[in-house]
PDB file of N, CA and C in Angstrom:
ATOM      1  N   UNK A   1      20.461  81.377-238.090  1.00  0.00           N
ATOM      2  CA  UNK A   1      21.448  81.487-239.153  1.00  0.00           C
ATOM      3  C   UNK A   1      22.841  81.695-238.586  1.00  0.00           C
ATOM      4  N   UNK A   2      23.142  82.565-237.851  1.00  0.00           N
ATOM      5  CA  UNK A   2      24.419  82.570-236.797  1.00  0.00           C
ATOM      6  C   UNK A   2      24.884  81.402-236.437  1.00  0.00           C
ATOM      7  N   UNK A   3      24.047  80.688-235.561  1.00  0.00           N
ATOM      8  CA  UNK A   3      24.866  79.496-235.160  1.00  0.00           C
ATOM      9  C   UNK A   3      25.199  79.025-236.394  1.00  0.00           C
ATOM     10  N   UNK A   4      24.151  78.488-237.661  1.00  0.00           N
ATOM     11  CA  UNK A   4      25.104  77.493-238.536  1.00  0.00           C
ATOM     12  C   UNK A   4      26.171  78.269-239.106  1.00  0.00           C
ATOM     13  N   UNK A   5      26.311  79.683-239.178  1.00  0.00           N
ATOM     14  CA  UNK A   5      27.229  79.940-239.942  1.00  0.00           C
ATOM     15  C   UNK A   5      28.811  79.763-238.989  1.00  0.00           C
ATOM     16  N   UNK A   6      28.422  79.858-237.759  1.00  0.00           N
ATOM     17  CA  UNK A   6      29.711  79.882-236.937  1.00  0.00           C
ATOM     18  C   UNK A   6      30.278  78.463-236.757  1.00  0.00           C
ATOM     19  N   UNK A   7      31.785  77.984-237.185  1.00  0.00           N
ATOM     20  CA  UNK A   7      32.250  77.016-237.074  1.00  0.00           C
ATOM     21  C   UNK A   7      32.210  76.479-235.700  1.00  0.00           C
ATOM     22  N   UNK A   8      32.315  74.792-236.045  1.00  0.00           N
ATOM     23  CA  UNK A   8      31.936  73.801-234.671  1.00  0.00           C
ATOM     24  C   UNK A   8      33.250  74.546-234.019  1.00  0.00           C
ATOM     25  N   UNK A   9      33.177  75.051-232.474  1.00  0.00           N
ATOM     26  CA  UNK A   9      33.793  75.384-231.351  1.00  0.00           C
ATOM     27  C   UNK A   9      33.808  76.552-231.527  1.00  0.00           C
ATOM     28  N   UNK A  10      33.504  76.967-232.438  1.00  0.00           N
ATOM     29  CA  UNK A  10      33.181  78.941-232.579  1.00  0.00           C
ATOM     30  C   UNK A  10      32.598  79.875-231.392  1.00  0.00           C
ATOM     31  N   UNK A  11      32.878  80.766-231.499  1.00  0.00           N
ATOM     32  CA  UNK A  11      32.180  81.764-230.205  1.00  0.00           C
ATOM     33  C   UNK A  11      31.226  82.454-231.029  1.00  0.00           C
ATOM     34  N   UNK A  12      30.433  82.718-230.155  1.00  0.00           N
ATOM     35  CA  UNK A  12      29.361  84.067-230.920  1.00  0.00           C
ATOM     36  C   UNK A  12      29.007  84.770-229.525  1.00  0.00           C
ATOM     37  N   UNK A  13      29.354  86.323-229.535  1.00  0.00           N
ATOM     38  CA  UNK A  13      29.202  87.421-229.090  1.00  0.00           C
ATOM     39  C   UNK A  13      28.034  87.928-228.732  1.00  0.00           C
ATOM     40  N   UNK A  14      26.962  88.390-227.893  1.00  0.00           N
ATOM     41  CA  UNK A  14      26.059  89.122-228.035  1.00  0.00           C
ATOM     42  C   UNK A  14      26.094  90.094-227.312  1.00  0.00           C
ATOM     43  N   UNK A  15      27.824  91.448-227.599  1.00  0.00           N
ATOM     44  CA  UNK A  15      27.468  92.224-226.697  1.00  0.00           C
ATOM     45  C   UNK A  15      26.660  93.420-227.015  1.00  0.00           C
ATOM     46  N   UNK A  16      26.327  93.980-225.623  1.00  0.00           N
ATOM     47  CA  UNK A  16      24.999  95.404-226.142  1.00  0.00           C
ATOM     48  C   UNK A  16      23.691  94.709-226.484  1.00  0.00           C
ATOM     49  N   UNK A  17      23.488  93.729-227.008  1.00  0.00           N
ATOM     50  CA  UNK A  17      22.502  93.081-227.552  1.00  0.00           C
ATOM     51  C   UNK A  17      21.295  92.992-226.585  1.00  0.00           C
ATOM     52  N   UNK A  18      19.898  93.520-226.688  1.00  0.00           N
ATOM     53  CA  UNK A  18      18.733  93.690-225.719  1.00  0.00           C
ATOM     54  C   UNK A  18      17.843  93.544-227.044  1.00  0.00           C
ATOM     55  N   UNK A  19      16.793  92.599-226.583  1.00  0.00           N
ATOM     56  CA  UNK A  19      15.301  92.250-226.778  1.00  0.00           C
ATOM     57  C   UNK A  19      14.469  92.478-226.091  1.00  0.00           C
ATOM     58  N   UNK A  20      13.612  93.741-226.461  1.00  0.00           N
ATOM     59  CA  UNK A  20      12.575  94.173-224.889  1.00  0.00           C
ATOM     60  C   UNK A  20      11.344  93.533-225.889  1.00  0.00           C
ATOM     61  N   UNK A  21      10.452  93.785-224.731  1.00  0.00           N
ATOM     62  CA  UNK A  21       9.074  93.100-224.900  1.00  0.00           C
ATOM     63  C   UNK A  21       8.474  94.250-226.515  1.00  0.00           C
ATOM     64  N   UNK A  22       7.798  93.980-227.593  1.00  0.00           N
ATOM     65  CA  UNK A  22       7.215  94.267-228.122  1.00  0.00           C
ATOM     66  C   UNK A  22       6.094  94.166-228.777  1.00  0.00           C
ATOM     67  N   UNK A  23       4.969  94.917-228.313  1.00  0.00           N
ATOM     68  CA  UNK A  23       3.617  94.386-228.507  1.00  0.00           C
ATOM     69  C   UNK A  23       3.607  94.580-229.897  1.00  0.00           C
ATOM     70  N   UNK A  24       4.232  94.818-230.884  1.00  0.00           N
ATOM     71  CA  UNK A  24       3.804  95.491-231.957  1.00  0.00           C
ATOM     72  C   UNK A  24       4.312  94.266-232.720  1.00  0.00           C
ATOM     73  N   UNK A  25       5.077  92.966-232.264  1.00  0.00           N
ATOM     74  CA  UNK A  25       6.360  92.124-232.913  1.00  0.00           C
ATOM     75  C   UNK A  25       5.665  91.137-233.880  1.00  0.00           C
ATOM     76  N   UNK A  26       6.310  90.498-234.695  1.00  0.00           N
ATOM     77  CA  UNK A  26       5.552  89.928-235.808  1.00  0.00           C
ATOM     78  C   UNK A  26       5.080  88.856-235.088  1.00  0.00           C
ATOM     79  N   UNK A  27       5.363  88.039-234.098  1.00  0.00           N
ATOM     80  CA  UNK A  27       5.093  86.687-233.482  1.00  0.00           C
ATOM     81  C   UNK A  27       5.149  86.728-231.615  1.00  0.00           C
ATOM     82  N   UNK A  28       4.604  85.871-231.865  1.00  0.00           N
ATOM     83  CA  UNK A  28       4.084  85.599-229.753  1.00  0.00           C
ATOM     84  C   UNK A  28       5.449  85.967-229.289  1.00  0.00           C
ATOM     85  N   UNK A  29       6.448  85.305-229.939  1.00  0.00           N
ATOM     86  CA  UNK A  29       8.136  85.480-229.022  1.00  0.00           C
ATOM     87  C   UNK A  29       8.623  86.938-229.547  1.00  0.00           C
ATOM     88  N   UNK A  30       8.392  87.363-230.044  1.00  0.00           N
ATOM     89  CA  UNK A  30       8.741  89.167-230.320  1.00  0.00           C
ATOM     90  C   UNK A  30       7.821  90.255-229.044  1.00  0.00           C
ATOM     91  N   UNK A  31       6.528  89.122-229.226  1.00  0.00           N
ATOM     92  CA  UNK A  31       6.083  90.238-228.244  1.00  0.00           C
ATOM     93  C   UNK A  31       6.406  90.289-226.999  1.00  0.00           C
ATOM     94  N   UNK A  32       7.022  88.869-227.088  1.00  0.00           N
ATOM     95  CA  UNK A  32       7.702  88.830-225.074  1.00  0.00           C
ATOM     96  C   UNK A  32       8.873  89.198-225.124  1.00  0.00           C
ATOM     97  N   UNK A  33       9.463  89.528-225.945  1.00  0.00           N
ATOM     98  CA  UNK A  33      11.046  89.707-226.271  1.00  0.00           C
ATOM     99  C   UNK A  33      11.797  88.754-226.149  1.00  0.00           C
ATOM    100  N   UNK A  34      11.475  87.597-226.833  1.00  0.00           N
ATOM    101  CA  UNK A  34      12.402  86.426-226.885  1.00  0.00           C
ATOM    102  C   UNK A  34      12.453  86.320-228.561  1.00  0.00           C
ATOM    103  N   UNK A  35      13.894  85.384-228.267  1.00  0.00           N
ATOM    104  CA  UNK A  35      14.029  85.221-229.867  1.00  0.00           C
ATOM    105  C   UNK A  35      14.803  83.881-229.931  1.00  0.00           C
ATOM    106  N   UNK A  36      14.141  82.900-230.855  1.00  0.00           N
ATOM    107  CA  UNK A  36      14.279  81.265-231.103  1.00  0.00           C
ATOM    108  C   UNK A  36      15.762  80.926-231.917  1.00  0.00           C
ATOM    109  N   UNK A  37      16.705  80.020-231.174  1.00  0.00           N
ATOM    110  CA  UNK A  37      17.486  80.181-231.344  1.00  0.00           C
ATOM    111  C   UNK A  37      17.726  78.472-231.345  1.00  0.00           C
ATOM    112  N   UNK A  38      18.774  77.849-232.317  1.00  0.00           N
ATOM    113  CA  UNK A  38      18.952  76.285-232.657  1.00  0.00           C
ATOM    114  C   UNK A  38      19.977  75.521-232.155  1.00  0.00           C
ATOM    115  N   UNK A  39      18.871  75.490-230.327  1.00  0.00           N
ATOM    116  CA  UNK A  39      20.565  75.116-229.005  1.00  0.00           C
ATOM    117  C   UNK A  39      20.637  74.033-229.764  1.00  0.00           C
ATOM    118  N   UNK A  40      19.916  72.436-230.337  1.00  0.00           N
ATOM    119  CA  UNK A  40      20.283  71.931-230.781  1.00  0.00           C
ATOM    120  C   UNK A  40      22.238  72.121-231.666  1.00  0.00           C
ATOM    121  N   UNK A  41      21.818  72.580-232.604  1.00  0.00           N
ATOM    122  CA  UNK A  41      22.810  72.805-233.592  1.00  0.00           C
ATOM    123  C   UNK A  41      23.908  73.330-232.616  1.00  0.00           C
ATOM    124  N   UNK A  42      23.616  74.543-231.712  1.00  0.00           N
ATOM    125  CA  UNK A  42      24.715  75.249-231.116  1.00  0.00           C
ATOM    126  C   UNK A  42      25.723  73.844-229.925  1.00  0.00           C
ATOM    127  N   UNK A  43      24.373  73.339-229.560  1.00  0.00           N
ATOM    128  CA  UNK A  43      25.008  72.296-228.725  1.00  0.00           C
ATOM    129  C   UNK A  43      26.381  71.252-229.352  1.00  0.00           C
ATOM    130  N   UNK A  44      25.848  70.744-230.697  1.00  0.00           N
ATOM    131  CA  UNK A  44      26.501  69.911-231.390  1.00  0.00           C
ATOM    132  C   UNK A  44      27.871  70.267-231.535  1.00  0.00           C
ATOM    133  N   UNK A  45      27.866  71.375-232.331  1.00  0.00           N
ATOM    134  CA  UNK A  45      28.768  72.272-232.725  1.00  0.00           C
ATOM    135  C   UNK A  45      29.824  72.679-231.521  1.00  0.00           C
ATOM    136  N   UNK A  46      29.469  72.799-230.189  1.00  0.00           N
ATOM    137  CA  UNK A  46      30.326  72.942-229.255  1.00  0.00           C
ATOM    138  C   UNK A  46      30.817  74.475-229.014  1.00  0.00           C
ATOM    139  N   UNK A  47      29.571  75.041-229.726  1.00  0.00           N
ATOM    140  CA  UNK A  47      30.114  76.497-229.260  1.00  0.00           C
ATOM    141  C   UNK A  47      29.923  77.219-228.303  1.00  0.00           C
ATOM    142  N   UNK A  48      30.278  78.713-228.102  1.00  0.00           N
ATOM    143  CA  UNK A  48      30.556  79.312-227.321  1.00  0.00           C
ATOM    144  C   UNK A  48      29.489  80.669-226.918  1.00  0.00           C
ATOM    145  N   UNK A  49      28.735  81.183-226.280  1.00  0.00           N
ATOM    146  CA  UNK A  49      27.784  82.062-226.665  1.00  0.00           C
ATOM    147  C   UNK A  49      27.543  83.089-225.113  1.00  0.00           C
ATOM    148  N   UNK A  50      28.527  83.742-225.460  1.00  0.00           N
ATOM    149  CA  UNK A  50      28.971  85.063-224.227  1.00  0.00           C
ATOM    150  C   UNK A  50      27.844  86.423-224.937  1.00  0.00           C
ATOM    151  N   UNK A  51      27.414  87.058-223.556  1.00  0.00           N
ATOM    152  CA  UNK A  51      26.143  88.349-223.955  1.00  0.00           C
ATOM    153  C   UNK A  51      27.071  88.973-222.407  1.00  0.00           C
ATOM    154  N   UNK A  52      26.133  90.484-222.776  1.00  0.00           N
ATOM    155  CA  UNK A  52      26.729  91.326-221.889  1.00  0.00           C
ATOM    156  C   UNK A  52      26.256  92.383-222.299  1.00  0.00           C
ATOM    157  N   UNK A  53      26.555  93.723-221.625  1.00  0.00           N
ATOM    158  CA  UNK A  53      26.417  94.808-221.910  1.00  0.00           C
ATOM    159  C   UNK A  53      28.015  95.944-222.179  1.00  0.00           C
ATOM    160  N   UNK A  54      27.756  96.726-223.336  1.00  0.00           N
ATOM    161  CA  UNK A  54      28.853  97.245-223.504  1.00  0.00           C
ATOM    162  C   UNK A  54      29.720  97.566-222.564  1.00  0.00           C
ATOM    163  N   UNK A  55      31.214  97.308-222.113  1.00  0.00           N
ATOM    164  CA  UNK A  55      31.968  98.020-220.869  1.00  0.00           C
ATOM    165  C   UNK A  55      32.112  99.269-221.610  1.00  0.00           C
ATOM    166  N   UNK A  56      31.222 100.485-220.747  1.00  0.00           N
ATOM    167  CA  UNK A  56      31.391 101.578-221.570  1.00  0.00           C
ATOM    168  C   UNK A  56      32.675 102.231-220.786  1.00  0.00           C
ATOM    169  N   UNK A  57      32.742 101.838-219.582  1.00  0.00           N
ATOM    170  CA  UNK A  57      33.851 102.646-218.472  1.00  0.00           C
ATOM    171  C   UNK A  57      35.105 102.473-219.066  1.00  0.00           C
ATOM    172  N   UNK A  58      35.176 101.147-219.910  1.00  0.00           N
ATOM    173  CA  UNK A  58      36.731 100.927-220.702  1.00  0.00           C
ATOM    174  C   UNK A  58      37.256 101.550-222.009  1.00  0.00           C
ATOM    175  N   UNK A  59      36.001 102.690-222.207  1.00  0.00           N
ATOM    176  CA  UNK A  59      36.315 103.473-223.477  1.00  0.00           C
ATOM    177  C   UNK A  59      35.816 104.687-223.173  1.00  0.00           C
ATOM    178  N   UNK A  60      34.944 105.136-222.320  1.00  0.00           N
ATOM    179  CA  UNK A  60      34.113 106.480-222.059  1.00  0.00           C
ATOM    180  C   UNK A  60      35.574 107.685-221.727  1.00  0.00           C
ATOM    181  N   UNK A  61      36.377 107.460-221.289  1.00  0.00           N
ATOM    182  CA  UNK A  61      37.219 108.999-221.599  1.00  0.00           C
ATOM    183  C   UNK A  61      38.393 108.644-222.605  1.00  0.00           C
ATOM    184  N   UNK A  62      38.786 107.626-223.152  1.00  0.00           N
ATOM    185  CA  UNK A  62      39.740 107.579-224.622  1.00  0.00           C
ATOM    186  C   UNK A  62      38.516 108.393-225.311  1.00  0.00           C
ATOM    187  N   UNK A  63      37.423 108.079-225.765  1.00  0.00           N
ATOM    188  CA  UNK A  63      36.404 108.166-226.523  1.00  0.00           C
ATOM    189  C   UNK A  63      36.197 110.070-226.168  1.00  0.00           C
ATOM    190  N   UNK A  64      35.769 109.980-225.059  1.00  0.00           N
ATOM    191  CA  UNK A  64      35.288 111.731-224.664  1.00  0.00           C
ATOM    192  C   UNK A  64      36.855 112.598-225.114  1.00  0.00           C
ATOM    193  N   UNK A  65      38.171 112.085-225.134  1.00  0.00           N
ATOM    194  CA  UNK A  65      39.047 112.786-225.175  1.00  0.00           C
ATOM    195  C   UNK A  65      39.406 112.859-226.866  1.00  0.00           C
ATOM    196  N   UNK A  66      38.731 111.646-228.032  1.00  0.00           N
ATOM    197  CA  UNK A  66      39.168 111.956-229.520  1.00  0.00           C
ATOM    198  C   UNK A  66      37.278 112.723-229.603  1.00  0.00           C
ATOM    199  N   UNK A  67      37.106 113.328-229.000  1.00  0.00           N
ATOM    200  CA  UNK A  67      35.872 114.364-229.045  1.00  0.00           C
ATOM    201  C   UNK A  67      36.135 115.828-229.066  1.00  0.00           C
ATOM    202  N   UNK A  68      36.793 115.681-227.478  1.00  0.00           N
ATOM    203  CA  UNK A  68      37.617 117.248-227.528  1.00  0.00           C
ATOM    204  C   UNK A  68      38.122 117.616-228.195  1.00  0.00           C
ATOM    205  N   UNK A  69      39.360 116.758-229.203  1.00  0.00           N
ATOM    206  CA  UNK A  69      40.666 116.608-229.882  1.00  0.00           C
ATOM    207  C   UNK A  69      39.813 116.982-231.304  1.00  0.00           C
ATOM    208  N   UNK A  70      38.541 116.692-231.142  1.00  0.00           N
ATOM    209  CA  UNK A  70      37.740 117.301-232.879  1.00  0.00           C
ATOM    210  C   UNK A  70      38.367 115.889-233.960  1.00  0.00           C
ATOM    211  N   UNK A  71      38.660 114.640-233.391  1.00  0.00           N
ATOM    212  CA  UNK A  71      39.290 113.484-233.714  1.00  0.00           C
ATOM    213  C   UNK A  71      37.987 112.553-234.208  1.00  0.00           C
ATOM    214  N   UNK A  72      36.888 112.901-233.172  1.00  0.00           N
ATOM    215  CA  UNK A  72      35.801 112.163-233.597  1.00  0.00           C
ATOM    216  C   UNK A  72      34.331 112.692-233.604  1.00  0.00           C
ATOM    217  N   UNK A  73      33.618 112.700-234.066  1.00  0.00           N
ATOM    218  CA  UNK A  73      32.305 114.093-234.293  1.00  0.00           C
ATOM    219  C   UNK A  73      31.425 113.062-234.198  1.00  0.00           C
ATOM    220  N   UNK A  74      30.446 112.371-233.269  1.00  0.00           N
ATOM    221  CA  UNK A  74      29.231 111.779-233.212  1.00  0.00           C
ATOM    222  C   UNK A  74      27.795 112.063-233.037  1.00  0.00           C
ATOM    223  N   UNK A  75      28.119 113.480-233.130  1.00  0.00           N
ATOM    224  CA  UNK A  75      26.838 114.631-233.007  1.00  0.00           C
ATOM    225  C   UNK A  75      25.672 114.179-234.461  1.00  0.00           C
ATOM    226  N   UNK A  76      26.574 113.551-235.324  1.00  0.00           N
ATOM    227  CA  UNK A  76      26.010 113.651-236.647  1.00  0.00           C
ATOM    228  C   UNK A  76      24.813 112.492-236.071  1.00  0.00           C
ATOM    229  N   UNK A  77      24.766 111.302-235.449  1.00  0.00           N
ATOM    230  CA  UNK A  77      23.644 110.649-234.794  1.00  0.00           C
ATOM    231  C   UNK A  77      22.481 111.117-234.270  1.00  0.00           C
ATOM    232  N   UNK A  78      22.752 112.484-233.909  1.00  0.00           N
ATOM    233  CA  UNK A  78      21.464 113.051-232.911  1.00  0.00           C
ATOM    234  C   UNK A  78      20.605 113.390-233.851  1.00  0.00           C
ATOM    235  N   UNK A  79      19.377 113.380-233.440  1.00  0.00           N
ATOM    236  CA  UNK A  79      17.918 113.967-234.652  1.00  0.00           C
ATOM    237  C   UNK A  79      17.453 114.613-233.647  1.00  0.00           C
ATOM    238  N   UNK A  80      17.353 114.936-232.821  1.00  0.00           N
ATOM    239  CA  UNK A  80      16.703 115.968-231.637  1.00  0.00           C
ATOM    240  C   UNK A  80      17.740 116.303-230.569  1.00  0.00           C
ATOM    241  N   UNK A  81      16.861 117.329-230.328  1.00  0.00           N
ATOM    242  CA  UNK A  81      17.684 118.548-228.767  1.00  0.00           C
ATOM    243  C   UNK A  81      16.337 118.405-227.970  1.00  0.00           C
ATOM    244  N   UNK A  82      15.795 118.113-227.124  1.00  0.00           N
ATOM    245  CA  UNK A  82      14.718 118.462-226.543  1.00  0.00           C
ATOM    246  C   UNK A  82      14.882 119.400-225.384  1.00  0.00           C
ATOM    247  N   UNK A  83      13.659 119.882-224.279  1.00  0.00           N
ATOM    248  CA  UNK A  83      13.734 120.587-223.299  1.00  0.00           C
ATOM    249  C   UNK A  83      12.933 119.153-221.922  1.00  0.00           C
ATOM    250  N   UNK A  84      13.026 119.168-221.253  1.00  0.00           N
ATOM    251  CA  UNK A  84      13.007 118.494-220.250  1.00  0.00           C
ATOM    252  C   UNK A  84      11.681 117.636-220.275  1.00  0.00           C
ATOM    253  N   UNK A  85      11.147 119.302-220.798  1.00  0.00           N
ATOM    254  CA  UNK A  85       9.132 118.690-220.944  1.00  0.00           C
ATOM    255  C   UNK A  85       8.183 117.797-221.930  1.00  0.00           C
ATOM    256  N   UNK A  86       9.389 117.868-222.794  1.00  0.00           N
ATOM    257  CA  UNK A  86       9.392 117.097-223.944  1.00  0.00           C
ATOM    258  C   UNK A  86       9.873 115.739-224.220  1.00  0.00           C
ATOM    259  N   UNK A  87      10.287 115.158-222.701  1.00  0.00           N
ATOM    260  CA  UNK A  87      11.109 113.942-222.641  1.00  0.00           C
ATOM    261  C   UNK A  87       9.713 113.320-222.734  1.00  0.00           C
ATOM    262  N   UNK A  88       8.386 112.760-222.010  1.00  0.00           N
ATOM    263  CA  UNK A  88       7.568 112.165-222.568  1.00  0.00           C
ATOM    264  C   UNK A  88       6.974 111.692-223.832  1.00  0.00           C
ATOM    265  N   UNK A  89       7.127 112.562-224.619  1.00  0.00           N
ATOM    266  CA  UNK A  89       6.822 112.842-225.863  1.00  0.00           C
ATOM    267  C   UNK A  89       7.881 112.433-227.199  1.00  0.00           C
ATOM    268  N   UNK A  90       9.499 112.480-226.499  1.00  0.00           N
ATOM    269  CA  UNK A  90      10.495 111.634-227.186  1.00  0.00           C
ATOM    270  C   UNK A  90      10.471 110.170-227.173  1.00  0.00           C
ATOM    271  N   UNK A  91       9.997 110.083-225.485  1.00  0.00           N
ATOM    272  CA  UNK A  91       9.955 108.400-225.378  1.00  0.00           C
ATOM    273  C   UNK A  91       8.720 107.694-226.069  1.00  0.00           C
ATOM    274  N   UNK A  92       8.064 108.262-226.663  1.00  0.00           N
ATOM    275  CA  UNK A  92       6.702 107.246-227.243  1.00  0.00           C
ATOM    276  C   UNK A  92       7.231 107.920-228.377  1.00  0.00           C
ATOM    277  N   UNK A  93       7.799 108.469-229.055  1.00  0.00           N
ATOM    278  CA  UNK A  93       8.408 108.486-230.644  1.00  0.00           C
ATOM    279  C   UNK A  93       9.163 107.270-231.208  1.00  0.00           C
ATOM    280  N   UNK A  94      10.412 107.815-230.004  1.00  0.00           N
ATOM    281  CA  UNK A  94      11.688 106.442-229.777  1.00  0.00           C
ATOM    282  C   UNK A  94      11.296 104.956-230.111  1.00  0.00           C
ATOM    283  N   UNK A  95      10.143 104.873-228.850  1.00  0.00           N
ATOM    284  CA  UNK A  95       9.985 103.566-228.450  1.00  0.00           C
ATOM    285  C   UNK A  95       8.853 103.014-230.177  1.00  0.00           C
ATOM    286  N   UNK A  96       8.242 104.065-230.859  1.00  0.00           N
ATOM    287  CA  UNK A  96       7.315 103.440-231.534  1.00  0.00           C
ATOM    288  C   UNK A  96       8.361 103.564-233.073  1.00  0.00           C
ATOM    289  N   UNK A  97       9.441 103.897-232.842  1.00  0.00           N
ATOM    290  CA  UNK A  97      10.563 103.654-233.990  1.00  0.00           C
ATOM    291  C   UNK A  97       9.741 104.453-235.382  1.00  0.00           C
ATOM    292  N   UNK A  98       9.283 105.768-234.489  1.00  0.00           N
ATOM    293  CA  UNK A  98       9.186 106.854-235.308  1.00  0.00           C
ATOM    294  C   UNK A  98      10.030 107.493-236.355  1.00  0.00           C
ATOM    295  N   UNK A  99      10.098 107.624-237.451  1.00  0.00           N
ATOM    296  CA  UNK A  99      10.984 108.306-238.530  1.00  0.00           C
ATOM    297  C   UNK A  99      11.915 109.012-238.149  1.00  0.00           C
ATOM    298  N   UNK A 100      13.182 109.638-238.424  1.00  0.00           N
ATOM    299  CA  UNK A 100      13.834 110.250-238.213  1.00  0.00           C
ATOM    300  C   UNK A 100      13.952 110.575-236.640  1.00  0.00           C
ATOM    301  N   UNK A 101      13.723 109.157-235.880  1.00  0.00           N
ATOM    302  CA  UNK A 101      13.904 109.551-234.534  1.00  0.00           C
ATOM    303  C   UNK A 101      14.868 108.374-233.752  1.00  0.00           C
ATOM    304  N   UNK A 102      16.489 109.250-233.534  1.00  0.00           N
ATOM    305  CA  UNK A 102      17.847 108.213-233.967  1.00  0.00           C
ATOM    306  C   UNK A 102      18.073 108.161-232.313  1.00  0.00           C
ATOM    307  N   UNK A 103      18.973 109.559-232.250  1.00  0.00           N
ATOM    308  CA  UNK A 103      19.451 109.844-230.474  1.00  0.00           C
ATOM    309  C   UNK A 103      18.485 111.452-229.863  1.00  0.00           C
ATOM    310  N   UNK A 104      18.556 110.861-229.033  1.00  0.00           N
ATOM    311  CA  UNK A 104      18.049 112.136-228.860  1.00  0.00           C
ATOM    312  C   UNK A 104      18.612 112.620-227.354  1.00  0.00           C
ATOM    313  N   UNK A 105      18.903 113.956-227.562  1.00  0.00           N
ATOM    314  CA  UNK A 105      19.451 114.849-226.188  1.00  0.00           C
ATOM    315  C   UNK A 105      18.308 115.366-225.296  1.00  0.00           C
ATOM    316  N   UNK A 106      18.094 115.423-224.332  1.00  0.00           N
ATOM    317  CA  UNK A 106      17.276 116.053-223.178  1.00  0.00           C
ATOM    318  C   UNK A 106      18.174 116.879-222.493  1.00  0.00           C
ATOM    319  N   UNK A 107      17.662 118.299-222.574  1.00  0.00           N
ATOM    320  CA  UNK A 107      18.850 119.341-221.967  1.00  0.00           C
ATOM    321  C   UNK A 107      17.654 120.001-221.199  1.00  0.00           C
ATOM    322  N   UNK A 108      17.748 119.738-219.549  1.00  0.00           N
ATOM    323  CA  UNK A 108      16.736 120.153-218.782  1.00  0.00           C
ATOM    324  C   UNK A 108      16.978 121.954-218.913  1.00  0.00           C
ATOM    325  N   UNK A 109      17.686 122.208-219.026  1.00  0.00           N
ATOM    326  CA  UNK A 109      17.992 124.029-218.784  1.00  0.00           C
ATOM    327  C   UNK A 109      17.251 124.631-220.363  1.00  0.00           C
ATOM    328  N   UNK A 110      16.883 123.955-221.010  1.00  0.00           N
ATOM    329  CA  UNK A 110      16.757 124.476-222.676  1.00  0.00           C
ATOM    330  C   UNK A 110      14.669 125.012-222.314  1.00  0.00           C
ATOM    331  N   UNK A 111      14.565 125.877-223.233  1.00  0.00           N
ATOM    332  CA  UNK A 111      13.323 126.535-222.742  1.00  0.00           C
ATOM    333  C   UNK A 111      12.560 125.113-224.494  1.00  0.00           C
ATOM    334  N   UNK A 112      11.214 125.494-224.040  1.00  0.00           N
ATOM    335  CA  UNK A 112      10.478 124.511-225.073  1.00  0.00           C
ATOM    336  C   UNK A 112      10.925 125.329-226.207  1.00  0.00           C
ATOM    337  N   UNK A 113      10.717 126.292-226.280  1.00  0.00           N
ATOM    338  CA  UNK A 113      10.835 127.444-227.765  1.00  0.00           C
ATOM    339  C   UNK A 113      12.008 126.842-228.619  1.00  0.00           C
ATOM    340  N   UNK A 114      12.668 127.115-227.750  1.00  0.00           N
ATOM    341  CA  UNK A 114      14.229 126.602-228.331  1.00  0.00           C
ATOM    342  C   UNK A 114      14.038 125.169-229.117  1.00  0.00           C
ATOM    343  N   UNK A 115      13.615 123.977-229.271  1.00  0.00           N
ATOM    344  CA  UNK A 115      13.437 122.871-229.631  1.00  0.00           C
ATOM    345  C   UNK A 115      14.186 123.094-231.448  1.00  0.00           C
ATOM    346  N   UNK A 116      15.244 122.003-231.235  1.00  0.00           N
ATOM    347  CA  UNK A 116      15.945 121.766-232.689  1.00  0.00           C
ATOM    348  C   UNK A 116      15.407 120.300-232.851  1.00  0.00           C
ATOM    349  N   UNK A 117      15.236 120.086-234.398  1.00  0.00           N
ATOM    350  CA  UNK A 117      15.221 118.505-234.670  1.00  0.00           C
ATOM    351  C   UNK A 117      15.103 118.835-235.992  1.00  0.00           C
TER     352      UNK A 117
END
């Protein structure tokens, strides 16, 4: 649907964008982490189709500094605090796109007791 919607010589973006393998995926190409895409059409059309991963280094201290400044509050994302021992147990939540399970913090110094979510 992307490509047709993007005009002939158009760009389309895929940054940040990751497809991992999922056994759980509705079809053979979900479970390998691929996803079917209409080079035909894209070919015709003459467009443009740049991927990447976020440059986080080109925003990580503007960003950490409207944090300090109380400018920007992204805490509201987190659904867990864990303790170190509990990182196993986040990653098969995470990965199985468990309910109410968004970001989650691993704070090795935090005792299990302590556990917020």
């Amino acid at each position: 649907m992307l490509i047709n919607s993007v005009r002939f010589t158009g760009g389309i973006g895929t940054v940040g964008m990751f497809v991992p393998q999922d056994p759980g995926g509705k079809d053979d190409l979900a479970k390998q982490g691929k996803v079917v895409i209409d080079f035909g059409t894209h070919w015709f059309k003459g467009q443009t189709m740049g991927s990447g991963q976020c440059p986080v280094k080109r925003y990580n201290r503007q960003l950490r500094d409207l944090i300090a400044a109380g400018k920007a509050t992204p805490s509201w994302i987190v659904s867990h605090e864990i303790s170190l021992d509990q990182a196993a147990d986040a990653y098969k939540n995470f990965d199985a796109r468990s309910k109410g399970w968004t970001k989650v913090l691993i704070k090795p110094g935090m005792s299990t007791e302590k556990k917020v979510s």
